[in-house]
PDB file of N, CA and C in Angstrom:
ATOM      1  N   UNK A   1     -31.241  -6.361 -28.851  1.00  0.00           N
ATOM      2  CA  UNK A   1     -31.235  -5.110 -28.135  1.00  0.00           C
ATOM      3  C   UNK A   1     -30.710  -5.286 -26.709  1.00  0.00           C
ATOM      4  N   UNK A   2     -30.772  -6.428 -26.267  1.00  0.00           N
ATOM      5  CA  UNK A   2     -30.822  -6.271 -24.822  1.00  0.00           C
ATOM      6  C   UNK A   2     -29.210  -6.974 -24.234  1.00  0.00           C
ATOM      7  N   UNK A   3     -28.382  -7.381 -25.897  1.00  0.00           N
ATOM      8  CA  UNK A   3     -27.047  -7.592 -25.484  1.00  0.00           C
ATOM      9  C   UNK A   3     -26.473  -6.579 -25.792  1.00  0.00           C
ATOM     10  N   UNK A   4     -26.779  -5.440 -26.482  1.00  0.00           N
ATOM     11  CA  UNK A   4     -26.372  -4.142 -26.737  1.00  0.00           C
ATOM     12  C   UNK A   4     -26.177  -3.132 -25.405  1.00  0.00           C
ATOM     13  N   UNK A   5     -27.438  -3.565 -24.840  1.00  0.00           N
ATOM     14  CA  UNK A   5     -27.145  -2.809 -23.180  1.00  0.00           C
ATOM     15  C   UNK A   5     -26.799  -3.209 -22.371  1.00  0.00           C
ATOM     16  N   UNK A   6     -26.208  -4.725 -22.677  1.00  0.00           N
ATOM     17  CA  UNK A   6     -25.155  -5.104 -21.456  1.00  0.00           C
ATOM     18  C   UNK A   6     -23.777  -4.806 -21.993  1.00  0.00           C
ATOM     19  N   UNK A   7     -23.430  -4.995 -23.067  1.00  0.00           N
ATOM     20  CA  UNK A   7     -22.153  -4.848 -23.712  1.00  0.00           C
ATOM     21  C   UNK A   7     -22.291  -2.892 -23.428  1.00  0.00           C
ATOM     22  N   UNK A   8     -23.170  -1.815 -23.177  1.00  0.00           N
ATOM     23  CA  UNK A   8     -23.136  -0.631 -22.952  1.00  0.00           C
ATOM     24  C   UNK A   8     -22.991  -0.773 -21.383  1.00  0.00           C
ATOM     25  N   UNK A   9     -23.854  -1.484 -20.549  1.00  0.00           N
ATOM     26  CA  UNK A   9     -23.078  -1.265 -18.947  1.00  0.00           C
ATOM     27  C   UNK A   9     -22.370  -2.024 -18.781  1.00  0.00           C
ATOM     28  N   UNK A  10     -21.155  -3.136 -18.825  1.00  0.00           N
ATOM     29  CA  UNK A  10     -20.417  -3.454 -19.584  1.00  0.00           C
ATOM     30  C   UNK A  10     -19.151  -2.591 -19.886  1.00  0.00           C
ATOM     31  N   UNK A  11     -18.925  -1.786 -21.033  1.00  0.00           N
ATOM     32  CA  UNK A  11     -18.242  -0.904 -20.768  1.00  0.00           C
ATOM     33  C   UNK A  11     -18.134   0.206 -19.788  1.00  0.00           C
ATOM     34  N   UNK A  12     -19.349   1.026 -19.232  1.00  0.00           N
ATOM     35  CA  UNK A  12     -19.251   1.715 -18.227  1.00  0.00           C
ATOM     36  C   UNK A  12     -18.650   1.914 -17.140  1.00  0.00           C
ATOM     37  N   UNK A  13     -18.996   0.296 -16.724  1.00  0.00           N
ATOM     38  CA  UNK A  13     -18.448  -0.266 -15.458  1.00  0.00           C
ATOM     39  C   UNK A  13     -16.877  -0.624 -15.580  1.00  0.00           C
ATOM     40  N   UNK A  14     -16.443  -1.342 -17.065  1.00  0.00           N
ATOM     41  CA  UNK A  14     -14.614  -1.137 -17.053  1.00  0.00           C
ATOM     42  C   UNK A  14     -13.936   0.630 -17.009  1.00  0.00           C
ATOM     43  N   UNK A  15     -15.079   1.138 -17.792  1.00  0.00           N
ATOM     44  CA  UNK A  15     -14.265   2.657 -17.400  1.00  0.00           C
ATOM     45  C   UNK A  15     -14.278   3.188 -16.570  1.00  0.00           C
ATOM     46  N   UNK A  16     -15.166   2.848 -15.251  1.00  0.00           N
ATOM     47  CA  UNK A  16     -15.104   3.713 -13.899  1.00  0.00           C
ATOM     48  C   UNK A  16     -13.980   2.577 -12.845  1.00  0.00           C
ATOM     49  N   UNK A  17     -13.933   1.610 -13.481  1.00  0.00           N
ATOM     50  CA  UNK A  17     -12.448   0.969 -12.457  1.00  0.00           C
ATOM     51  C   UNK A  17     -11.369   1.490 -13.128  1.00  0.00           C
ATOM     52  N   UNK A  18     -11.201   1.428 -13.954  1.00  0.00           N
ATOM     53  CA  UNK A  18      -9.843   2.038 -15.132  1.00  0.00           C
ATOM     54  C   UNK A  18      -9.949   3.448 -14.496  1.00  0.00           C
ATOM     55  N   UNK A  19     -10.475   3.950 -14.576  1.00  0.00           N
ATOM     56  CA  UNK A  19     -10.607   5.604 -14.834  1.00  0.00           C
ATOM     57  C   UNK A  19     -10.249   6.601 -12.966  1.00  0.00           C
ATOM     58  N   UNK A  20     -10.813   5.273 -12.231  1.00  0.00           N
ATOM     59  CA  UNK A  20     -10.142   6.033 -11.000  1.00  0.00           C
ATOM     60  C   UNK A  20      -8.717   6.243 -10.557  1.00  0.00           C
ATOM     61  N   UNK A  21      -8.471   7.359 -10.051  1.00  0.00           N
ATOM     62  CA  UNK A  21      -7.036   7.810  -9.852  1.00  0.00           C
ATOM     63  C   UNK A  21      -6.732   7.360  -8.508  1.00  0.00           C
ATOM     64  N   UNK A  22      -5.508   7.185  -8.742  1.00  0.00           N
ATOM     65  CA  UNK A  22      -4.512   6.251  -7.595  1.00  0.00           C
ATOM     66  C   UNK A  22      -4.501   7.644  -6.377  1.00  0.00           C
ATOM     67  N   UNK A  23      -4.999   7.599  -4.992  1.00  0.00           N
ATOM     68  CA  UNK A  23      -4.684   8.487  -4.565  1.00  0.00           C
ATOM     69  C   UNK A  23      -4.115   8.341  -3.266  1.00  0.00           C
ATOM     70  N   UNK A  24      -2.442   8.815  -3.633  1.00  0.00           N
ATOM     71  CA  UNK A  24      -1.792   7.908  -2.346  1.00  0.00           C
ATOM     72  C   UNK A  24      -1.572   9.138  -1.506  1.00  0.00           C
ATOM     73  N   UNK A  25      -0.849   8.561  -0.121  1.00  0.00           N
ATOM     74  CA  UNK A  25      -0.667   9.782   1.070  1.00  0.00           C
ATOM     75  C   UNK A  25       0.718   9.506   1.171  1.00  0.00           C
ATOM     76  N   UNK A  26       1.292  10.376   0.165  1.00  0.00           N
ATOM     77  CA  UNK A  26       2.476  11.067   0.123  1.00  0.00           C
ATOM     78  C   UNK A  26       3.091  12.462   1.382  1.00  0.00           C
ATOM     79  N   UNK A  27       3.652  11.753   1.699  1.00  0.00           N
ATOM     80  CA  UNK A  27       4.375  12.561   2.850  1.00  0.00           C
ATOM     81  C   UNK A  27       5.031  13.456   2.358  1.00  0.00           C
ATOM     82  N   UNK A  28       6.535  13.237   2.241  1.00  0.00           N
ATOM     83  CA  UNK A  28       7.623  14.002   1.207  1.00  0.00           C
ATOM     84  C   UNK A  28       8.053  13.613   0.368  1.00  0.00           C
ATOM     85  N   UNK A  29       8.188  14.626  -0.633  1.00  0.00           N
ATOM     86  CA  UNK A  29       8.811  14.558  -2.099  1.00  0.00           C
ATOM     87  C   UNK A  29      10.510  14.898  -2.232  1.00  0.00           C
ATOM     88  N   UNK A  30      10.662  14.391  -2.550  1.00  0.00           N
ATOM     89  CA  UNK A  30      12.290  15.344  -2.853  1.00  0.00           C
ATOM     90  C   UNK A  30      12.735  14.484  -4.146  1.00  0.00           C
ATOM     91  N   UNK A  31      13.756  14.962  -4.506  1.00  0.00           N
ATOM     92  CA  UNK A  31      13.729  15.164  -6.041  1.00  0.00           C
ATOM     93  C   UNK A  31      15.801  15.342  -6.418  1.00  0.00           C
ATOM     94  N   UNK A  32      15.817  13.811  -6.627  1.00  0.00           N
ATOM     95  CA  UNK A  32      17.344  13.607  -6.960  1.00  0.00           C
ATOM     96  C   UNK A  32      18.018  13.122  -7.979  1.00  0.00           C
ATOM     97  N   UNK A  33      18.759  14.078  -8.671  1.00  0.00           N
ATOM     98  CA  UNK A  33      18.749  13.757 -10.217  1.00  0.00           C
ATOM     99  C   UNK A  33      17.692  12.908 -11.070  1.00  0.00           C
ATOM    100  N   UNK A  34      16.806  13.894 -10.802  1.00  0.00           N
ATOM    101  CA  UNK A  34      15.616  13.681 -11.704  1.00  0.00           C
ATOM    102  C   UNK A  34      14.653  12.733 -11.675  1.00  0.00           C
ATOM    103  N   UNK A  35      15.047  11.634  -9.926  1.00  0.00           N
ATOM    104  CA  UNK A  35      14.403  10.642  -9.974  1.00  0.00           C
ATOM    105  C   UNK A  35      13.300  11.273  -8.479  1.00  0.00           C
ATOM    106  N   UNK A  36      11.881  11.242  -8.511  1.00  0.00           N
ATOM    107  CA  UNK A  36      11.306  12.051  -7.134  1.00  0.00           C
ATOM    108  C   UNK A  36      11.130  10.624  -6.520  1.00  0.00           C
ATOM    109  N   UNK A  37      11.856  10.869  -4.901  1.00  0.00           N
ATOM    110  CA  UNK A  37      11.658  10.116  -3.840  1.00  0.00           C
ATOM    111  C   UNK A  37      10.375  10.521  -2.740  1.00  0.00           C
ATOM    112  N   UNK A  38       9.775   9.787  -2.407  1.00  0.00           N
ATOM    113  CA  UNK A  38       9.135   9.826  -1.251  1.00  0.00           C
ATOM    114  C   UNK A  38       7.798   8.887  -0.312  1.00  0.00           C
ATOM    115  N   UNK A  39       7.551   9.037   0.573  1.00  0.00           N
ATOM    116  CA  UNK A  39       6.950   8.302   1.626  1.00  0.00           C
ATOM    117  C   UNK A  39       5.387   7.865   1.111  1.00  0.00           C
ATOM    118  N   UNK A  40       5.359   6.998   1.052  1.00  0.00           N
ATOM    119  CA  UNK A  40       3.558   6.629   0.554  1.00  0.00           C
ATOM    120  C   UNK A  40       2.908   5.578   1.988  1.00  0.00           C
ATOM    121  N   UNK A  41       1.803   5.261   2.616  1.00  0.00           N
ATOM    122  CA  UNK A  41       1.395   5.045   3.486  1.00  0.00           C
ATOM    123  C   UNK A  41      -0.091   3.696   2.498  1.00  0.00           C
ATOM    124  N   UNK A  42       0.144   2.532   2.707  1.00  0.00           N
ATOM    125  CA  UNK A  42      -0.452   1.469   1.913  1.00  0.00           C
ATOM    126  C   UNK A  42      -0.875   0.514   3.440  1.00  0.00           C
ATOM    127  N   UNK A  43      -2.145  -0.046   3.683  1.00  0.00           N
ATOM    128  CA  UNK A  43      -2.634  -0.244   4.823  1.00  0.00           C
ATOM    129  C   UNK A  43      -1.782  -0.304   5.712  1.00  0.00           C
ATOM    130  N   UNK A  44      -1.553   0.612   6.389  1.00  0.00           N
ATOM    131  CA  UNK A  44      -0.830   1.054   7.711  1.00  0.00           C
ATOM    132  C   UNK A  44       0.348   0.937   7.490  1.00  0.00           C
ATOM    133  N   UNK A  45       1.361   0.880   6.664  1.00  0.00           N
ATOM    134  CA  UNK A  45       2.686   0.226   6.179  1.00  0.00           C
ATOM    135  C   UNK A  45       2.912   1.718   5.382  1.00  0.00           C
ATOM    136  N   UNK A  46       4.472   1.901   5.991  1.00  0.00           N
ATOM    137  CA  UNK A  46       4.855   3.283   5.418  1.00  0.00           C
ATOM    138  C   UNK A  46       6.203   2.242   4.506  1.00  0.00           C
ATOM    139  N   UNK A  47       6.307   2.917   3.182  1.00  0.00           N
ATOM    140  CA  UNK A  47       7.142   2.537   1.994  1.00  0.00           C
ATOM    141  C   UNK A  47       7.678   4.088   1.470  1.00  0.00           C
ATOM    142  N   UNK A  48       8.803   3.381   0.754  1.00  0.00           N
ATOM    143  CA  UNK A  48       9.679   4.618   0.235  1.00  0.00           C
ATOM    144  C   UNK A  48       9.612   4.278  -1.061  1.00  0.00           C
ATOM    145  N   UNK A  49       8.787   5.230  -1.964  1.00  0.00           N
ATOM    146  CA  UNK A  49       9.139   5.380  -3.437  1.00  0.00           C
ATOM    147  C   UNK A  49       9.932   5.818  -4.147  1.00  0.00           C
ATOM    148  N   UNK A  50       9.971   5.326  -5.332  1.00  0.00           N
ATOM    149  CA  UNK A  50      11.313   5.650  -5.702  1.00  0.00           C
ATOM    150  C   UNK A  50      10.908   5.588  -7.489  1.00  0.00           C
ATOM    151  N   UNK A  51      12.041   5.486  -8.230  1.00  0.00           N
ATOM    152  CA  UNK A  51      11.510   5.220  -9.477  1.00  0.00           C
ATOM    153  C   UNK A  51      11.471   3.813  -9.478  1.00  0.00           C
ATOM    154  N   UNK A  52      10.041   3.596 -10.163  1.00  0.00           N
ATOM    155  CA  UNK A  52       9.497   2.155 -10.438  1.00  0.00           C
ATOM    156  C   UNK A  52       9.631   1.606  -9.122  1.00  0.00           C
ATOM    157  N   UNK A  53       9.646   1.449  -8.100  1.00  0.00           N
ATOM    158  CA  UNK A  53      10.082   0.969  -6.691  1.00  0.00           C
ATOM    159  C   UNK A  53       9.156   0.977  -5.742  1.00  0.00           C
ATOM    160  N   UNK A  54       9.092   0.239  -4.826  1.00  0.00           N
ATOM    161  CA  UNK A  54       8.580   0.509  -3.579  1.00  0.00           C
ATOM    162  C   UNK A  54       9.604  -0.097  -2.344  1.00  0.00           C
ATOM    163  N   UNK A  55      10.038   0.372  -1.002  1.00  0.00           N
ATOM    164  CA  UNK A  55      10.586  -0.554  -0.085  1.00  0.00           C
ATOM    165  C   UNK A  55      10.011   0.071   1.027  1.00  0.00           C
ATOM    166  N   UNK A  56       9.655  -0.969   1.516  1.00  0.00           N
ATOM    167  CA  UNK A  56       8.896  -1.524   2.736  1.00  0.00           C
ATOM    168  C   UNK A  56      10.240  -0.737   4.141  1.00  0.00           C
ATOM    169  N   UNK A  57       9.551   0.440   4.438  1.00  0.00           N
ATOM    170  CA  UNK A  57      10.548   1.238   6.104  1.00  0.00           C
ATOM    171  C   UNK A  57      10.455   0.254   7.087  1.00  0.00           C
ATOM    172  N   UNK A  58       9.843  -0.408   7.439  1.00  0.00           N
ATOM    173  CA  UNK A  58       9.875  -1.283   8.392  1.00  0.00           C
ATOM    174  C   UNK A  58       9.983  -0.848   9.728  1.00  0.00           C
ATOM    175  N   UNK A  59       9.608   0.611   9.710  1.00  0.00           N
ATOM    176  CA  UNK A  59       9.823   1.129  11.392  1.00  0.00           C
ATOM    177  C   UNK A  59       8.699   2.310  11.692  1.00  0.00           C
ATOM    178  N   UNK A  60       7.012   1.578  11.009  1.00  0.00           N
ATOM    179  CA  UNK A  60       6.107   2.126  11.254  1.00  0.00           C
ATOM    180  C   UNK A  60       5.058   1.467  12.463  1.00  0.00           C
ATOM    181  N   UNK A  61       4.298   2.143  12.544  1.00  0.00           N
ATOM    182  CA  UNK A  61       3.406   2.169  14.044  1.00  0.00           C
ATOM    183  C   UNK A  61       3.244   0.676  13.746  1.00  0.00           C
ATOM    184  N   UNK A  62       1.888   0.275  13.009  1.00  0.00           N
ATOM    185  CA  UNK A  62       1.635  -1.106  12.768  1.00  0.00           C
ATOM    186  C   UNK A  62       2.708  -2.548  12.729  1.00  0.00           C
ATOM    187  N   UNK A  63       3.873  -2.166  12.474  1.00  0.00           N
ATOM    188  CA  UNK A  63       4.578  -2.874  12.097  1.00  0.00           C
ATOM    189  C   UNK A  63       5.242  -2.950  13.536  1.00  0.00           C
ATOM    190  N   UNK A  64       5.723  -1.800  13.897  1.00  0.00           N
ATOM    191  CA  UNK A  64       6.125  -2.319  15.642  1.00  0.00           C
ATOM    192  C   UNK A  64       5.375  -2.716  16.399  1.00  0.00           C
ATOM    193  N   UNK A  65       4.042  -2.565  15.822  1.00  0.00           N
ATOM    194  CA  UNK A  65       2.665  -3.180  17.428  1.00  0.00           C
ATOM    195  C   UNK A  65       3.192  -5.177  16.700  1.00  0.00           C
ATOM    196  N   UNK A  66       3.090  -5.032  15.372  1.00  0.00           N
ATOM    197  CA  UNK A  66       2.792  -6.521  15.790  1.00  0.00           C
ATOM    198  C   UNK A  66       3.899  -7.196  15.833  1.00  0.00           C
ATOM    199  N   UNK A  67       5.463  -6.732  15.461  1.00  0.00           N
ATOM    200  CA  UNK A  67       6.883  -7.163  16.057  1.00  0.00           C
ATOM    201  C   UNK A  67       6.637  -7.473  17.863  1.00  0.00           C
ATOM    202  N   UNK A  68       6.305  -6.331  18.194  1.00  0.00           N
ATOM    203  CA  UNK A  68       6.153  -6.232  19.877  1.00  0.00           C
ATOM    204  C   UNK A  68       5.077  -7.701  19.859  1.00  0.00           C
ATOM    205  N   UNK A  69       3.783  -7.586  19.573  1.00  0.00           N
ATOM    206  CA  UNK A  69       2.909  -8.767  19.876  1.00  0.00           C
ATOM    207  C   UNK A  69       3.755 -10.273  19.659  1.00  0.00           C
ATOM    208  N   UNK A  70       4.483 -10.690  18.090  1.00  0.00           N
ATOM    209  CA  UNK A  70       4.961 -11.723  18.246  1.00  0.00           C
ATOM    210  C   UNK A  70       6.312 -11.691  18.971  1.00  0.00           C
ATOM    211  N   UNK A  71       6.572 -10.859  19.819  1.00  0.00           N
ATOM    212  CA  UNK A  71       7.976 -11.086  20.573  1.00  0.00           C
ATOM    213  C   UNK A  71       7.230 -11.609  22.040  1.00  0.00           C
ATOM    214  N   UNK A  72       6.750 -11.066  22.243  1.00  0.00           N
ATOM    215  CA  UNK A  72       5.589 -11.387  23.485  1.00  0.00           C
ATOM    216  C   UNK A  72       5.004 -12.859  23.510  1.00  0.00           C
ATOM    217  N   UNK A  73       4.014 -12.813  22.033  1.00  0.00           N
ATOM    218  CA  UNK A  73       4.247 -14.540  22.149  1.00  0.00           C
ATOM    219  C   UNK A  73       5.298 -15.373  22.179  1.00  0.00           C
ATOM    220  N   UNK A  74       6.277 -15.251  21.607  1.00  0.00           N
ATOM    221  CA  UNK A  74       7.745 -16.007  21.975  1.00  0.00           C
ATOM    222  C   UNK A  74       8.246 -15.841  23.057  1.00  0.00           C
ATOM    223  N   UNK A  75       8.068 -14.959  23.943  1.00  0.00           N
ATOM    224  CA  UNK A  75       8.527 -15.048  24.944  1.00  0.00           C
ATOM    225  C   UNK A  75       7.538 -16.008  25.958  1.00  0.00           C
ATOM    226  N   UNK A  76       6.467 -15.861  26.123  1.00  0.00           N
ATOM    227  CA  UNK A  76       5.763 -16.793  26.689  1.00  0.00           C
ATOM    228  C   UNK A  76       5.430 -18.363  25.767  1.00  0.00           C
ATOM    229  N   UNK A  77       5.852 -18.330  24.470  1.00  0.00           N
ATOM    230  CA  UNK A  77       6.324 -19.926  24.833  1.00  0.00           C
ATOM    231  C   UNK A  77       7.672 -20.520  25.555  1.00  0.00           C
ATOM    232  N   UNK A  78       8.740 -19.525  24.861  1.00  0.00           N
ATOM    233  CA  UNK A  78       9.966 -20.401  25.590  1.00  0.00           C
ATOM    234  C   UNK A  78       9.775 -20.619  27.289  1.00  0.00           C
ATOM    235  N   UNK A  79       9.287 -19.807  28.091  1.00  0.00           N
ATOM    236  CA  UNK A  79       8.923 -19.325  29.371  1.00  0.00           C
ATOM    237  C   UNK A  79       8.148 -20.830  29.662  1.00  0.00           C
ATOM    238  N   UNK A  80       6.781 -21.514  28.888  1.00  0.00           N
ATOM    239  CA  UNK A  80       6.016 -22.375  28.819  1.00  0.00           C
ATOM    240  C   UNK A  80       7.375 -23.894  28.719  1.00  0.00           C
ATOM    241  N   UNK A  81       8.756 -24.017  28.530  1.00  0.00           N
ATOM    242  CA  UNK A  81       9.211 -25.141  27.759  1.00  0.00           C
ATOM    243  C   UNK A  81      10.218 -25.067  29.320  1.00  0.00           C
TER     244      UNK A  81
END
């Protein structure tokens, strides 16, 4: 009996990870020959979807703070030599 109710929570627990929906922050949609493009936001990193795709914009907030931070450290090592 008591492997019956683990094999029952057990399944429960695979269907509530399976079962949650992907819920991304889609900016804009647009829609080009039939393939829909648009902006999705994945920890602080803005990407362009596409079909089957993702590419990395590379010219979001997070991504320029820490370009700016390691340019800063490079500049104060060469400065240090």
């Amino acid at each position: 009996m008591a492997i019956i109710k683990k094999i029952i929570l057990l399944t429960l627990t695979a269907l509530m990870v399976v079962g949650c929906d992907y819920n991304s922050n889609s900016n804009i949609d647009t829609k080009t020959e039939g393939v829909v493009y648009g902006t999705i936001i994945i920890d602080s990193c803005e990407y362009i979807r596409g079909k089957d795709k993702l590419a990395h914009k590379g010219n979001c907030r997070f991504c320029k703070e820490r370009r700016q931070k390691e340019l800063e450290e490079l500049v104060i090592k060469l400065k240090e030599k």
